[in-house]
Protein backbone atom coordinates (compact mmCIF):
# COMPACT_ATOMS: atom_id res chain seq x y z
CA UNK A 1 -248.15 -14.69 11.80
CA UNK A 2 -247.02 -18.11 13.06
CA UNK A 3 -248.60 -21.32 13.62
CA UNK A 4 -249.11 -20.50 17.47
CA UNK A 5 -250.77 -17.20 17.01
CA UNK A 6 -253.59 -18.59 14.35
CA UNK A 7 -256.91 -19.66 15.67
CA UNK A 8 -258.89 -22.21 14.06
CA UNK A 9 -262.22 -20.89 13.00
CA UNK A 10 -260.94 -17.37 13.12
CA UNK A 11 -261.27 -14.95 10.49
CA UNK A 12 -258.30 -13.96 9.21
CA UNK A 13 -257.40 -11.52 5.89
CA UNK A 14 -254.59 -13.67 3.54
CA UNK A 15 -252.26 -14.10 0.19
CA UNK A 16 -253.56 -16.71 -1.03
CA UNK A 17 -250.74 -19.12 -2.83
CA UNK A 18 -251.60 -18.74 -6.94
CA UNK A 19 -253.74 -16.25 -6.62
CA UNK A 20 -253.82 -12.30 -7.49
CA UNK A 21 -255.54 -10.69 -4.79
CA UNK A 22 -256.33 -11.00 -0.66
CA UNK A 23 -258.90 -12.65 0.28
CA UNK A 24 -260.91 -12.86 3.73
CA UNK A 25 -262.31 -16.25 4.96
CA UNK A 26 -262.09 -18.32 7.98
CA UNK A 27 -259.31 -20.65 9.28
CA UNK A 28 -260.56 -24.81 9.21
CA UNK A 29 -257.00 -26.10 8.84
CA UNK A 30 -253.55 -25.61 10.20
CA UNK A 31 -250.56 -27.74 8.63
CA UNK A 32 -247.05 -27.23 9.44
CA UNK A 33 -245.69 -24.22 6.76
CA UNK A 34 -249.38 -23.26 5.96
CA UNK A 35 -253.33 -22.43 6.73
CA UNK A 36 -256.12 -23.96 4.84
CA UNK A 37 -258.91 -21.05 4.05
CA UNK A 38 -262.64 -21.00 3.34
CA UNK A 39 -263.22 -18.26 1.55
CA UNK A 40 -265.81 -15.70 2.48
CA UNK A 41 -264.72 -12.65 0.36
CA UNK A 42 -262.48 -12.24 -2.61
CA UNK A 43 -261.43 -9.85 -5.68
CA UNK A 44 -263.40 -10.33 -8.82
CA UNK A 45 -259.92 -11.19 -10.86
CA UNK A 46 -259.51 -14.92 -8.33
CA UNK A 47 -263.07 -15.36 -9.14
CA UNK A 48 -262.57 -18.79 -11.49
CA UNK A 49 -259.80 -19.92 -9.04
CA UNK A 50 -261.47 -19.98 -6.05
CA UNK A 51 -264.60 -21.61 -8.03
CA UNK A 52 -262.57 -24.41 -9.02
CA UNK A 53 -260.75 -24.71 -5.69
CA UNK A 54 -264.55 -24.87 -3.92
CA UNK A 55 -263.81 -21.91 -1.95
CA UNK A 56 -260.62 -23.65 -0.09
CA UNK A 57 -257.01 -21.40 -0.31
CA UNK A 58 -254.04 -21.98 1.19
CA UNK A 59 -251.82 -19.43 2.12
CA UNK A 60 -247.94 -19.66 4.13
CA UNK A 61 -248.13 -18.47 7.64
CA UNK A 62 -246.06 -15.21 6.81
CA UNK A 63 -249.49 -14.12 4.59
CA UNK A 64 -251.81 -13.93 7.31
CA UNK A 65 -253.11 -11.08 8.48
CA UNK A 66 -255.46 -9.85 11.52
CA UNK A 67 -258.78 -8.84 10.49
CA UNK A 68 -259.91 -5.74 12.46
CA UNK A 69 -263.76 -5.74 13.18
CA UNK A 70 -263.35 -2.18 11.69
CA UNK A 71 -261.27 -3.26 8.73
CA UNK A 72 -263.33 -2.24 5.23
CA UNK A 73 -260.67 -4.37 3.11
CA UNK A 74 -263.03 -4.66 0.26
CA UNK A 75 -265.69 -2.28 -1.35
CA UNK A 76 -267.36 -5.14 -3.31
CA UNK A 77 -269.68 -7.62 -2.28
CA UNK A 78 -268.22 -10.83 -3.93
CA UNK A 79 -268.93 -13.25 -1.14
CA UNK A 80 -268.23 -16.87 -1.84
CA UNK A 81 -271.63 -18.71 -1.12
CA UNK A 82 -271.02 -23.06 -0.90
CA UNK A 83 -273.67 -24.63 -2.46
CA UNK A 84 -274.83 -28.40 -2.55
CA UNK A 85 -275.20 -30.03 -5.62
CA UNK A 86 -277.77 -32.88 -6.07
């Protein structure tokens, strides 16, 4: 995908950069060679990266993917939940 095609707030399926496995989350930043990610689903094996990231990937343009409403991309339920810490 390109920068044109990606929406903002869109869901979109991704590479992440430094990490093993896809993971699904929602577009909240475009830059000019890459996407910022929250995370809403991930693999098990990113699980400490994407804890010490706070749930926020970045991934090149060329590693985004459409998510199909259809799509079953995962089979587990690890869903990255953003919690406040007093």
């Amino acid at each position: 995908m390109n920068n044109e095609t990606i929406i903002l707030g869109k869901k979109y399926i991704c590479q992440p950069i430094g990490l093993k496995q896809k993971v699904v989350g929602e577009v909240i930043s475009k830059l000019e060679n890459c996407v910022v990610i929250c995370v809403d689903e991930y693999h098990d094996v990113d699980r400490n990266e994407i804890l010490e990231k706070c749930g926020k990937v970045v991934a090149k343009y060329t590693h985004v993917y459409e998510l199909e409403t259809t799509e079953c991309l995962y089979n587990y339920s690890n869903k990255y939940e953003h919690t406040l810490v007093l």
